[in-house]
N, C-alpha and C. Protein backbone atom coordinates (compact mmCIF):
# COMPACT_ATOMS: atom_id res chain seq x y z
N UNK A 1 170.34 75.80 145.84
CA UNK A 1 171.01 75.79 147.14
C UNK A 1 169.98 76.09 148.24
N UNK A 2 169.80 75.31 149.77
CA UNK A 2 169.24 75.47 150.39
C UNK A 2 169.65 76.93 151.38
N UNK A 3 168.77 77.68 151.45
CA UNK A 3 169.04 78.70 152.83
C UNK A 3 169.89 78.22 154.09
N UNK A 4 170.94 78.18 154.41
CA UNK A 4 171.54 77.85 155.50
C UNK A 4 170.14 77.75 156.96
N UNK A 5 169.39 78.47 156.77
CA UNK A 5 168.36 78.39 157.60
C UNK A 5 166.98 77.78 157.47
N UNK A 6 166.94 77.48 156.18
CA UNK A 6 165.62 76.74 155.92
C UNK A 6 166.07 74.89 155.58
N UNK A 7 165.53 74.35 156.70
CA UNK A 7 165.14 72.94 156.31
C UNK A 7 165.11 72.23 155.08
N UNK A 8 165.42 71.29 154.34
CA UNK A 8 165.24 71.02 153.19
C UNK A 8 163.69 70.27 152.61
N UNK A 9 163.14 70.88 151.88
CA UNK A 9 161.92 70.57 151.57
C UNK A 9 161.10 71.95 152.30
N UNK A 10 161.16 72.74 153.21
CA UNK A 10 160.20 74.43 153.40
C UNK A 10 160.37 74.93 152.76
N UNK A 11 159.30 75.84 151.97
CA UNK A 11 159.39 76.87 151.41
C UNK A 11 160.29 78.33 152.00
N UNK A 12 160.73 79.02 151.42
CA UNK A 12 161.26 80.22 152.07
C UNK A 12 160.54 80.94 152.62
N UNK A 13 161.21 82.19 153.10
CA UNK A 13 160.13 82.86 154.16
C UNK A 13 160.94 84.56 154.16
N UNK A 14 160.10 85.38 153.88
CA UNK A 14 160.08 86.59 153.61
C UNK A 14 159.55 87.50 155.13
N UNK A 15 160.66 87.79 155.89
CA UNK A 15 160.57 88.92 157.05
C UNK A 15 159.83 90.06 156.75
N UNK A 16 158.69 89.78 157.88
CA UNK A 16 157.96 91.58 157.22
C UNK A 16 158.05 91.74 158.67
N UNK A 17 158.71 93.41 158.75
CA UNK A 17 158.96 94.02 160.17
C UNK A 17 157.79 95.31 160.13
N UNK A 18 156.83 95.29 160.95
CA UNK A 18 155.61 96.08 160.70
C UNK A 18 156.05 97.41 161.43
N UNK A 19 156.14 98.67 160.89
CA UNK A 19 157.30 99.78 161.28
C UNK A 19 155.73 101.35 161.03
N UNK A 20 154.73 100.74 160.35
CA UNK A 20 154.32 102.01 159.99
C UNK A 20 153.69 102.88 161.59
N UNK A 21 153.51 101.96 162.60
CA UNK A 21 152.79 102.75 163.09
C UNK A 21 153.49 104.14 164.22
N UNK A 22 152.51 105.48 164.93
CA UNK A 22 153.28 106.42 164.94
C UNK A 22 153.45 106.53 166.23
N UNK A 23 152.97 106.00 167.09
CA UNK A 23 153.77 105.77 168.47
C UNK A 23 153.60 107.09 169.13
N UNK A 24 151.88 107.23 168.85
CA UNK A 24 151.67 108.12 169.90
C UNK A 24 151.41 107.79 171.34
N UNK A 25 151.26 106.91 171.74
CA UNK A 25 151.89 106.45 173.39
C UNK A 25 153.01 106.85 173.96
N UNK A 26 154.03 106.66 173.27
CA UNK A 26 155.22 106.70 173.21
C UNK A 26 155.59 108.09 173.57
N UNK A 27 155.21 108.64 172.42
CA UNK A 27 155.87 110.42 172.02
C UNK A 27 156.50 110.68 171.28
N UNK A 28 157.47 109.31 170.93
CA UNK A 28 158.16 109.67 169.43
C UNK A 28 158.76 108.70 169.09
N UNK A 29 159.25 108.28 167.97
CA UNK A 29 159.20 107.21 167.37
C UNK A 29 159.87 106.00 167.43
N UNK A 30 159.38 104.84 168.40
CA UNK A 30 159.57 104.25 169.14
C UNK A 30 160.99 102.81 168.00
N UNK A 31 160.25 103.05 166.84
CA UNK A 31 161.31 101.86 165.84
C UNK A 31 163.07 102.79 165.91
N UNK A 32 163.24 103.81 165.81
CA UNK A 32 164.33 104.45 166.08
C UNK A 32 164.62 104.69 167.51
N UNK A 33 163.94 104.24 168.36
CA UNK A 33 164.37 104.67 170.28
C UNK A 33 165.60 103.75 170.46
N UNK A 34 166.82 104.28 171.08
CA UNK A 34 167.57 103.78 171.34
C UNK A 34 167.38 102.42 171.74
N UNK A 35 168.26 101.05 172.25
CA UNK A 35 168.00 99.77 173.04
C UNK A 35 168.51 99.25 173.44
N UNK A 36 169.35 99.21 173.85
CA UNK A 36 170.65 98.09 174.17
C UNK A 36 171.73 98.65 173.22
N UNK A 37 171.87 99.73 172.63
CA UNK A 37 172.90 100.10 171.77
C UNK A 37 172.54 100.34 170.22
N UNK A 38 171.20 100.14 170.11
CA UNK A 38 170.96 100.28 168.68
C UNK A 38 169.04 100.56 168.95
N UNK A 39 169.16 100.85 168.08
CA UNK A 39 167.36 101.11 167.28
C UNK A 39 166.89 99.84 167.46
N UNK A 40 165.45 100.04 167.83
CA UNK A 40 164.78 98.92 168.31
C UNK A 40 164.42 98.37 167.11
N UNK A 41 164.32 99.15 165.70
CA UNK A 41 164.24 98.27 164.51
C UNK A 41 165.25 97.28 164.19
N UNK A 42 166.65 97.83 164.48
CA UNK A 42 167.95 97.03 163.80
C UNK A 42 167.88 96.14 164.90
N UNK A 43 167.54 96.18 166.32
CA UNK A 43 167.87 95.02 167.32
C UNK A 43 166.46 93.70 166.56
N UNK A 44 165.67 94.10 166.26
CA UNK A 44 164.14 93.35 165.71
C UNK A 44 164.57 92.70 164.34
N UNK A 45 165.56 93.24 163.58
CA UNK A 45 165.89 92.80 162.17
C UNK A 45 167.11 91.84 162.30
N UNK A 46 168.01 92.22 163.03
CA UNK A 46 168.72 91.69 163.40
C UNK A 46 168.51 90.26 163.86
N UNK A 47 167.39 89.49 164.85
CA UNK A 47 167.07 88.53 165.43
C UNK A 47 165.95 87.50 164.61
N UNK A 48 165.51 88.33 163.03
CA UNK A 48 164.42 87.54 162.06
C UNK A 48 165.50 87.35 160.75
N UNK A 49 167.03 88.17 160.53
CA UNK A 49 167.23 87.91 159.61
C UNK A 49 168.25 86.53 159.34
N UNK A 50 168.33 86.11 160.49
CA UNK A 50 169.16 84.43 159.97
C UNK A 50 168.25 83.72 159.70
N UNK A 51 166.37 83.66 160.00
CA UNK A 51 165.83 83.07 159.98
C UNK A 51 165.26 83.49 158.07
N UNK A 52 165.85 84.12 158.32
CA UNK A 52 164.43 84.59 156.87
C UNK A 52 165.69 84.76 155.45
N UNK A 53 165.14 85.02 154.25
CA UNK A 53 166.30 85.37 153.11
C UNK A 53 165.66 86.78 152.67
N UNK A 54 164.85 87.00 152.85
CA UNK A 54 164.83 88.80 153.02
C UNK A 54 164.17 89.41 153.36
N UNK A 55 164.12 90.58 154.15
CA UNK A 55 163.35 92.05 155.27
C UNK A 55 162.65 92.86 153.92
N UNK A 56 161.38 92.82 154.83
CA UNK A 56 160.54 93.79 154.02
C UNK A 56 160.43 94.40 155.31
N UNK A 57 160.84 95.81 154.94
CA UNK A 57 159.77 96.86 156.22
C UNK A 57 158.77 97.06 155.71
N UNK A 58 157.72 97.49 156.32
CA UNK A 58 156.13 98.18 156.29
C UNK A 58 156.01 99.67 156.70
N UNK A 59 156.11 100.64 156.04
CA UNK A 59 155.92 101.80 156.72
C UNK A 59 154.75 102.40 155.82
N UNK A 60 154.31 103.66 156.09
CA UNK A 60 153.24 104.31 156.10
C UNK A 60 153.10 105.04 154.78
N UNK A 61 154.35 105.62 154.46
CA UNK A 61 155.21 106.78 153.37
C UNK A 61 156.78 106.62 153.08
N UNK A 62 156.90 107.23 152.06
CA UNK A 62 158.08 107.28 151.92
C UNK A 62 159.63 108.36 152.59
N UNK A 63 158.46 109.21 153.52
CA UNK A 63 159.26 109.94 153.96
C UNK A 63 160.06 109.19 155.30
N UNK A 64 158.45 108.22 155.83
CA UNK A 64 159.12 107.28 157.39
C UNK A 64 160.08 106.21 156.75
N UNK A 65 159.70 106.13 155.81
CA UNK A 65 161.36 104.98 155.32
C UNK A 65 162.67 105.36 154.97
N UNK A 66 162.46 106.94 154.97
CA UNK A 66 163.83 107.84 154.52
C UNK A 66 164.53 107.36 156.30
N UNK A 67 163.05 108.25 157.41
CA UNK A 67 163.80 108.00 158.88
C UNK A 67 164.30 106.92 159.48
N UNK A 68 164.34 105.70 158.58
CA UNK A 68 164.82 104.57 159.54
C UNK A 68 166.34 104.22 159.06
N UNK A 69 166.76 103.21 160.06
CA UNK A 69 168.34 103.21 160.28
C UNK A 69 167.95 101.51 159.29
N UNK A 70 167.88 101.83 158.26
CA UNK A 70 167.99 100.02 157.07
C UNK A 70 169.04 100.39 156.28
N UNK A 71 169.34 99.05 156.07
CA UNK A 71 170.59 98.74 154.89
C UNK A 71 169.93 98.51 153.44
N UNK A 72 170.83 99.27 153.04
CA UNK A 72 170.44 98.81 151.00
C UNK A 72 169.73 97.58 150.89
N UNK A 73 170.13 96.29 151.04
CA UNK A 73 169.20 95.26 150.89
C UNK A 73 168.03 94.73 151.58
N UNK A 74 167.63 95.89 152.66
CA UNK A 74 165.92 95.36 152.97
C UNK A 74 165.35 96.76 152.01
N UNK A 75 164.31 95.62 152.17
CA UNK A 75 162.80 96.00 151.05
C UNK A 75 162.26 97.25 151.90
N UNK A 76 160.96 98.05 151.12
CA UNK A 76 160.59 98.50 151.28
C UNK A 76 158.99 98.44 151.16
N UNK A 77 157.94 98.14 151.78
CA UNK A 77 157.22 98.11 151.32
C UNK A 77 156.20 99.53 151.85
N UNK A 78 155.37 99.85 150.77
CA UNK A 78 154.36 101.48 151.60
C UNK A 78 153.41 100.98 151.48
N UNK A 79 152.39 101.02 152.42
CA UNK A 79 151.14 100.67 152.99
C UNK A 79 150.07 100.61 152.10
N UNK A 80 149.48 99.80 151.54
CA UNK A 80 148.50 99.93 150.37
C UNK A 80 147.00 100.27 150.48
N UNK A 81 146.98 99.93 152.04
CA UNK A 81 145.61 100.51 153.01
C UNK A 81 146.07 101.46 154.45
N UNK A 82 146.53 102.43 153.72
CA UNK A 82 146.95 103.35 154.57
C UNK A 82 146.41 103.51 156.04
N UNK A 83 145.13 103.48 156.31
CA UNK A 83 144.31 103.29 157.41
C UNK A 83 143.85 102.14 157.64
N UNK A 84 144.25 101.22 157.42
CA UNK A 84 144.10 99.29 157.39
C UNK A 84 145.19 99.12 158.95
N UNK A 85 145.64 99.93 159.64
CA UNK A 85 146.35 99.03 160.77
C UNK A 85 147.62 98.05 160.35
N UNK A 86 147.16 97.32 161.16
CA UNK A 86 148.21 96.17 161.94
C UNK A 86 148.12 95.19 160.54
N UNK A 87 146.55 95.09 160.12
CA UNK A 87 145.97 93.80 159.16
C UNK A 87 146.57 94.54 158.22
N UNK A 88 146.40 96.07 157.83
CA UNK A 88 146.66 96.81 156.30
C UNK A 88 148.55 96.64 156.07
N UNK A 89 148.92 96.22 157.29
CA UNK A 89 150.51 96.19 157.35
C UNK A 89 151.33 94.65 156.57
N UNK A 90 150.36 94.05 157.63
CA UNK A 90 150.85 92.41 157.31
C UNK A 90 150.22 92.07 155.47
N UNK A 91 148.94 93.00 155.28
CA UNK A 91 148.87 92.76 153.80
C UNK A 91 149.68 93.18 152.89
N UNK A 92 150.40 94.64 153.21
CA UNK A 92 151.61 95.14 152.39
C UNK A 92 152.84 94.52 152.30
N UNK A 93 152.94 94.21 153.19
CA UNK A 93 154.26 92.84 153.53
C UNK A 93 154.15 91.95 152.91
N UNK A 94 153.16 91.05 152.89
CA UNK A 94 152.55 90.00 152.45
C UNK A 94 152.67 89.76 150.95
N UNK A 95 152.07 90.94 149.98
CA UNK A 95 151.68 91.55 148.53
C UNK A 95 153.20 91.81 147.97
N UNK A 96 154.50 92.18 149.03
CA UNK A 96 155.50 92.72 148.74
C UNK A 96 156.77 91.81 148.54
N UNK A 97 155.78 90.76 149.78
CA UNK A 97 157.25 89.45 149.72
C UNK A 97 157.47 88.43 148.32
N UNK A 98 158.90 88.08 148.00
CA UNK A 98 158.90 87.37 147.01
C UNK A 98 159.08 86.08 147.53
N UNK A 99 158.83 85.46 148.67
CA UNK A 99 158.81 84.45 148.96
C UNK A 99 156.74 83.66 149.39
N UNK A 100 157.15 82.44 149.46
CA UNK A 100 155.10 82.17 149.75
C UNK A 100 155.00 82.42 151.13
N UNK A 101 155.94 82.77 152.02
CA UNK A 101 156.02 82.62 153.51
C UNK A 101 156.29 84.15 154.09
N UNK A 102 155.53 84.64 155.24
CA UNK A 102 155.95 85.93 155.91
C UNK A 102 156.05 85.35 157.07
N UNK A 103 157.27 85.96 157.75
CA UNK A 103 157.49 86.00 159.33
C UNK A 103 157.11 87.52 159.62
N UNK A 104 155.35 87.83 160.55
CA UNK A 104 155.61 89.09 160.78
C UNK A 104 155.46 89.30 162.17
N UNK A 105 156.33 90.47 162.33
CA UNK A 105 156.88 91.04 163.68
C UNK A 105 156.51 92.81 163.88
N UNK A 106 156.44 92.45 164.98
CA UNK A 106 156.02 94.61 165.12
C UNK A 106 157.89 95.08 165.03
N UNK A 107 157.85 95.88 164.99
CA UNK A 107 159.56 96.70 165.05
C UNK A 107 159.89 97.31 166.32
N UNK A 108 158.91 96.78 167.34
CA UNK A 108 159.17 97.17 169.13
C UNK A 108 158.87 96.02 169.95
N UNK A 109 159.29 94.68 169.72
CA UNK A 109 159.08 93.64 170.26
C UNK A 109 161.11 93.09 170.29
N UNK A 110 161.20 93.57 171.32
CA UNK A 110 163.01 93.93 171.50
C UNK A 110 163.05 92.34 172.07
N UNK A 111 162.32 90.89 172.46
CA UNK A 111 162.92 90.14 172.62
C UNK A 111 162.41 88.95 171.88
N UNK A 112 162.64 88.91 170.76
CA UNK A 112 161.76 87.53 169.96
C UNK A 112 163.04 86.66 170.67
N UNK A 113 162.55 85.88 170.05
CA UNK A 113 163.16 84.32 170.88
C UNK A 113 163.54 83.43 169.77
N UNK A 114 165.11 83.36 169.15
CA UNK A 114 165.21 82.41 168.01
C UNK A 114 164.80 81.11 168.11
N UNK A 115 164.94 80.51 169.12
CA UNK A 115 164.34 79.02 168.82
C UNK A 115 162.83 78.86 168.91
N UNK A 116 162.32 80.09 169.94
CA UNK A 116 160.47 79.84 169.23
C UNK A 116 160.42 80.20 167.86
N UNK A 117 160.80 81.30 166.99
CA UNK A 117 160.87 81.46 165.73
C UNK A 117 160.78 80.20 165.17
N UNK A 118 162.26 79.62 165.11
CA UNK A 118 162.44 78.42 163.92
C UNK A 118 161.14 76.97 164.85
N UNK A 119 160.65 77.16 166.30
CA UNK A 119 159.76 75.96 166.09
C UNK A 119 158.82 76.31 165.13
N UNK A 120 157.85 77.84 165.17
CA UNK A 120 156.89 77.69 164.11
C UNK A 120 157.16 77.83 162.79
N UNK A 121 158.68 77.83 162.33
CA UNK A 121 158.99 78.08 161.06
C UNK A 121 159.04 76.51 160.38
N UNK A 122 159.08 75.32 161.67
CA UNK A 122 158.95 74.33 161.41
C UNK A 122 157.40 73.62 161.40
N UNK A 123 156.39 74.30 161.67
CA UNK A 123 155.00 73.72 162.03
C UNK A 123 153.96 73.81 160.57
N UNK A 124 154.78 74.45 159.49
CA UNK A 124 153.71 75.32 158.41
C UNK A 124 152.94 74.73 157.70
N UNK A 125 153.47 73.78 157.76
CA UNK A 125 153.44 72.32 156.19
C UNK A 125 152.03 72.05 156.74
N UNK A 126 150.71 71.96 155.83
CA UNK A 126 149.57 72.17 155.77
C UNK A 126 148.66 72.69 156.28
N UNK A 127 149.00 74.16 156.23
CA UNK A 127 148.78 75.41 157.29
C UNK A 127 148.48 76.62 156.62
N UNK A 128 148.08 77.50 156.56
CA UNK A 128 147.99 78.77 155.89
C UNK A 128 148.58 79.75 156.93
N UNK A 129 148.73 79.71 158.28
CA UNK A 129 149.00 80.60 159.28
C UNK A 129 149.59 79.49 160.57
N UNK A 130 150.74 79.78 160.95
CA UNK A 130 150.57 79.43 162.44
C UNK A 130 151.23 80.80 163.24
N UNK A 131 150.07 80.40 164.17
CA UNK A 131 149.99 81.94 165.22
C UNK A 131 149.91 81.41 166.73
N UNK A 132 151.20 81.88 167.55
CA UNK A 132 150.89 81.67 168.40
C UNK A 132 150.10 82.02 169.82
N UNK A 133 149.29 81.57 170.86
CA UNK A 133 148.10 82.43 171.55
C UNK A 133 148.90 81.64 172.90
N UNK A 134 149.20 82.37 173.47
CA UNK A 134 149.59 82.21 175.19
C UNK A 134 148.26 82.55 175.92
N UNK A 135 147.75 81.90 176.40
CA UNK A 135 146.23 82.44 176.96
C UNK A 135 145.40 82.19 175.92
N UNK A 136 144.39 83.39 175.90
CA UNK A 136 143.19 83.46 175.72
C UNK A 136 142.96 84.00 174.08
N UNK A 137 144.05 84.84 173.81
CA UNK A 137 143.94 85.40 172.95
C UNK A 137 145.51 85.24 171.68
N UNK A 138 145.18 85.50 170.47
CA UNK A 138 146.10 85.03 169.79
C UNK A 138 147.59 86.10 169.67
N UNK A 139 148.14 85.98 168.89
CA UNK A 139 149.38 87.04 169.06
C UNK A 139 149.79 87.06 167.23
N UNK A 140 148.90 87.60 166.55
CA UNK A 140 148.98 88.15 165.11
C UNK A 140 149.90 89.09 164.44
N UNK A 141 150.46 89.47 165.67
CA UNK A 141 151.93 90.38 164.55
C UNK A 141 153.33 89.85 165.31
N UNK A 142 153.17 88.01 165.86
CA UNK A 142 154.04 87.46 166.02
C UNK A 142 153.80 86.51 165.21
N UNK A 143 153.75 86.60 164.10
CA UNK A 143 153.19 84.71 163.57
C UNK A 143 153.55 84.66 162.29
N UNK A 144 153.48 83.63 161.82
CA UNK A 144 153.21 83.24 160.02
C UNK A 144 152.19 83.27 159.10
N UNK A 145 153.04 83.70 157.70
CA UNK A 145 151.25 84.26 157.06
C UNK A 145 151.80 83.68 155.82
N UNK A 146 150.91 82.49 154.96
CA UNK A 146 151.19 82.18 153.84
C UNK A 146 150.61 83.30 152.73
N UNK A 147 151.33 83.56 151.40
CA UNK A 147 150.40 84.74 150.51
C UNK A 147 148.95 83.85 150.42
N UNK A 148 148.84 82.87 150.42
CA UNK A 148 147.18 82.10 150.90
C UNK A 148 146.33 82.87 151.13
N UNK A 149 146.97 83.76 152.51
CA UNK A 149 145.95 84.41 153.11
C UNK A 149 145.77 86.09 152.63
N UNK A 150 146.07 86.00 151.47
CA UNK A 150 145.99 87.63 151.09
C UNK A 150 144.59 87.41 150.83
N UNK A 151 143.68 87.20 150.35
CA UNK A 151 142.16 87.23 149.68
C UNK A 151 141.70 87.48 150.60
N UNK A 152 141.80 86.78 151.79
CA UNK A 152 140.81 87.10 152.88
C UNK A 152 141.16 88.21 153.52
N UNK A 153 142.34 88.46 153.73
CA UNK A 153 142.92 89.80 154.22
C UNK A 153 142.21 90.74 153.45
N UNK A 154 142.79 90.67 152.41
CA UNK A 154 141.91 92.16 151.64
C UNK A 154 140.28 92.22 151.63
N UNK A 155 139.89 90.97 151.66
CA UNK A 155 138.32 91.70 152.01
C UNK A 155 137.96 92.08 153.02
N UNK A 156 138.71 91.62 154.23
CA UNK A 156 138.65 92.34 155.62
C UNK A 156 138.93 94.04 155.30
N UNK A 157 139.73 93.97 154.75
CA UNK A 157 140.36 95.28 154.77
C UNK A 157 139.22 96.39 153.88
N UNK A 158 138.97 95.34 152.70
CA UNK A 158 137.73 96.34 151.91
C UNK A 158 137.07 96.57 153.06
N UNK A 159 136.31 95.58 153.69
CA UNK A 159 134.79 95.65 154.32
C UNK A 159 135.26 96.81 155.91
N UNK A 160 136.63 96.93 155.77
CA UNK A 160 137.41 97.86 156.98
C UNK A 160 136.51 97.01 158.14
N UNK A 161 137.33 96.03 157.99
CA UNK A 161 136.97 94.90 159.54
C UNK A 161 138.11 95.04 159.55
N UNK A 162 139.00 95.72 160.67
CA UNK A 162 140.75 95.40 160.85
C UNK A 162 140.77 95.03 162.08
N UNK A 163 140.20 93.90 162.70
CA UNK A 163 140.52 93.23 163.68
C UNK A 163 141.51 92.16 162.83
N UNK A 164 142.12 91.67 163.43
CA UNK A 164 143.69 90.84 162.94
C UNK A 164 143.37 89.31 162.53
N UNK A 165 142.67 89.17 163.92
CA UNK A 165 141.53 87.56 163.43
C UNK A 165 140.56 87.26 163.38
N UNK A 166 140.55 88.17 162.71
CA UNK A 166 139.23 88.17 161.71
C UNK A 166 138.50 87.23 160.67
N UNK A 167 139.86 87.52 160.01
CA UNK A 167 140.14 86.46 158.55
C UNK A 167 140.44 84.65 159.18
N UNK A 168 140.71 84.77 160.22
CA UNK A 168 141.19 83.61 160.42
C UNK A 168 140.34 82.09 160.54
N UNK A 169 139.09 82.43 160.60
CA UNK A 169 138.00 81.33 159.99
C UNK A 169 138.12 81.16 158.64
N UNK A 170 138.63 81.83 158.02
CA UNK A 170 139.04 81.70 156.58
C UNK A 170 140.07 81.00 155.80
N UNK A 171 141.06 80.99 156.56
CA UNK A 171 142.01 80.29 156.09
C UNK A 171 142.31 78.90 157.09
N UNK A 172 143.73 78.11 157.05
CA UNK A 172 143.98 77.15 157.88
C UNK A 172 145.25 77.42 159.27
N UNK A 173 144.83 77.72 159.99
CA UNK A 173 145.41 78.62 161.58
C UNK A 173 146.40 77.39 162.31
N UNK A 174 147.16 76.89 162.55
CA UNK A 174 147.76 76.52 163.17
C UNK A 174 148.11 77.07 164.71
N UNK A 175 147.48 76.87 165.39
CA UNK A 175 147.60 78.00 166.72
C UNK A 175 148.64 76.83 167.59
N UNK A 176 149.86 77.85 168.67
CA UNK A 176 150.78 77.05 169.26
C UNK A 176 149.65 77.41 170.69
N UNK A 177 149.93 76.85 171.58
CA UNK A 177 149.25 76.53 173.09
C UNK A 177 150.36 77.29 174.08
N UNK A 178 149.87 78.00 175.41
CA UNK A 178 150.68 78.18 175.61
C UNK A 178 152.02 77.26 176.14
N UNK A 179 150.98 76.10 176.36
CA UNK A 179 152.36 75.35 177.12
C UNK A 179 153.71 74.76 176.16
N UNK A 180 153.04 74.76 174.74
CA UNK A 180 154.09 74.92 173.80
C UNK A 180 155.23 75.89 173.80
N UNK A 181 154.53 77.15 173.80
CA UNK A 181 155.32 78.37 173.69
C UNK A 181 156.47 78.49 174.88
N UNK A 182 156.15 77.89 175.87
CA UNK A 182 157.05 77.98 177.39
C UNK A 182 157.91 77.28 177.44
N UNK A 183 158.15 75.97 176.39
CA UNK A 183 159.14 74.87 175.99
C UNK A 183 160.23 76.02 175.93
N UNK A 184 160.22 77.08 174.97
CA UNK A 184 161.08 77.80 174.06
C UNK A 184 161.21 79.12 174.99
N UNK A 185 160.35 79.60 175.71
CA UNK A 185 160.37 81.00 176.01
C UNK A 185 159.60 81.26 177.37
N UNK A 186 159.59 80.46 178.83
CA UNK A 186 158.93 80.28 179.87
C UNK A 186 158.30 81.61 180.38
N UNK A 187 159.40 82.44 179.87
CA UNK A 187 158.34 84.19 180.64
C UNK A 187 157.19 84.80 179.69
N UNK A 188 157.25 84.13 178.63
CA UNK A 188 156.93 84.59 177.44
C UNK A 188 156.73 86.15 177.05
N UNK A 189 158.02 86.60 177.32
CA UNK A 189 158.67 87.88 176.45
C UNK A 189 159.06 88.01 175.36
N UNK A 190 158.72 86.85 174.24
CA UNK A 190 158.46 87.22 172.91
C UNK A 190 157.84 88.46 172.42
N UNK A 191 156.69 88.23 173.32
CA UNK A 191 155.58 89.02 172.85
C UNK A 191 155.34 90.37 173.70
N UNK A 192 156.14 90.71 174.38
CA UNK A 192 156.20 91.95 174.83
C UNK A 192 156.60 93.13 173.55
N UNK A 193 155.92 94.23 173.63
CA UNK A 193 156.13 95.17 172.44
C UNK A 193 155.95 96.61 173.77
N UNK A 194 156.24 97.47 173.18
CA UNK A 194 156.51 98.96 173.72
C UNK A 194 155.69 99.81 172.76
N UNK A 195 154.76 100.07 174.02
CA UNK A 195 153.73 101.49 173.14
C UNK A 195 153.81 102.76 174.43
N UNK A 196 154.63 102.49 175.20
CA UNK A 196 154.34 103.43 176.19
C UNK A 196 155.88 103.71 176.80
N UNK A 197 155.84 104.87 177.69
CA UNK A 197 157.26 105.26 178.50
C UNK A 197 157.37 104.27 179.39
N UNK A 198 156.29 103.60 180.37
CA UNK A 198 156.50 102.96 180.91
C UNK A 198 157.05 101.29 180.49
N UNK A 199 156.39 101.04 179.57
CA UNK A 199 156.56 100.01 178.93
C UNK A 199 158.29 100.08 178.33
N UNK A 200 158.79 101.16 178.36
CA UNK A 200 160.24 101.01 177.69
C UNK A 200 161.01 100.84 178.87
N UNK A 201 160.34 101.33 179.53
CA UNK A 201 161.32 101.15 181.36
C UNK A 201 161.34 99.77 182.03
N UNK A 202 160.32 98.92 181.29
CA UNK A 202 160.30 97.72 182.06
C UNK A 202 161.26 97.13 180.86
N UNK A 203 161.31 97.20 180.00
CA UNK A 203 162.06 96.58 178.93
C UNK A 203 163.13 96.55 179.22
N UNK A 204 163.68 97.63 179.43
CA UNK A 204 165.17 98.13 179.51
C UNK A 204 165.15 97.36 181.06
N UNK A 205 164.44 97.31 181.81
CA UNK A 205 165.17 96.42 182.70
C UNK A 205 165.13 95.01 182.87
N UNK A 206 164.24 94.81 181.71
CA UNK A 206 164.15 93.12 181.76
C UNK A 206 165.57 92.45 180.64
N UNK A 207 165.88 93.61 179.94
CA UNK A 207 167.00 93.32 178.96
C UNK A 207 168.58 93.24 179.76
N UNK A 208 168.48 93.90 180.90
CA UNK A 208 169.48 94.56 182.17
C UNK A 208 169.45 92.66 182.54
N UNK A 209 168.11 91.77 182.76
CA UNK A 209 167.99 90.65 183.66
C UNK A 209 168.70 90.09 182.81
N UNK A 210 168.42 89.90 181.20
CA UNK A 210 168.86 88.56 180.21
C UNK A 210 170.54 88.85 180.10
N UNK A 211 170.96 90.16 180.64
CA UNK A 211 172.53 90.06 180.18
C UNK A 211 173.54 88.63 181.68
């Protein structure tokens, strides 16, 4: 049976919501901060899980996966390069998913955009990664990661190179443009994430604009 959400002939695709980090910008722990009525994790899981057939979180320990607001059927995954970052996250996800496909997302990016989602969920097919870069620079904990790219990940991670694209001469990158990305999402507030007080104040009022 096909996924009500997957195309016929794509492989599936395994949600990794990247949750370990501790949000010292913030002050306290920004995947549980209130949002529109819920935890900025469940509003983030909520908007990858029609797209995906199952949530892996990423956290640090097992005690930060006791603190989050998840349901019995998302995964769990604990950090296998504890001090590996953003890259040590998307590799635990990655190592954890039972599908060949990751959709990964930070767990404070309160406005992904379903139809940019399913365009790059449609772009993969002879690809190891598509990532999309608005500007200058790419956007790596908004993108797709085939298990392809675990080898190169982990030697980044041995050699503790945790820049994100790093690895990405390594594998096959599919990068979207921005003028692609603006088809689907013109302000491009996909990619807005919250590491700061201020940063939650503009959120909360840009979420105030979309109602």
């Amino acid at each position: 049976m096909v996924h009500p959400t997957e195309a016929p002939g794509q492989e599936p695709v395994t949600g990794i919501i990247l949750a370990g980090g501790r949000s010292r910008r913030l002050g306290r722990d920004k995947a549980v901060e209130p949002f529109g009525g819920q935890p900025f994790i469940r509003r983030v899981i909520e908007r990858v899980a029609p797209l995906t057939s199952e949530i892996v979180v990423v956290v640090a320990d097992s005690a930060r996966a006791d603190s989050l607001p998840l349901e019995p059927a998302h995964r769990i995954a604990v950090d296998i390069f504890p001090e590996g970052g953003s890259l040590g996250g998307i590799f635990s996800g990655l190592a954890a998913a039972e599908n060949p496909w990751g959709l990964v997302v930070a767990c404070d990016m309160p406005f992904l955009n379903r139809d940019l989602l399913e365009h790059m969920l449609a772009q993969r097919e002879g690809w190891d990664a598509v990532v999309p870069q608005p500007g200058s620079f790419p956007e790596p904990t908004h993108a797709l990661y085939s298990r392809a790219c675990l080898p190169s990940i982990e030697a980044r991670l041995q050699a503790n190179d945790l820049k994100i694209s790093g690895f990405f001469d390594q594998v096959r990158v599919k990068y979207l443009a921005q003028e692609e990305i603006e088809t689907f999402d013109p302000a491009l507030h996909s990619f807005f994430n919250v590491n700061s007080p201020e940063d939650l104040e503009l959120a909360r009022e840009l979420a105030v604009g979309e109602q």
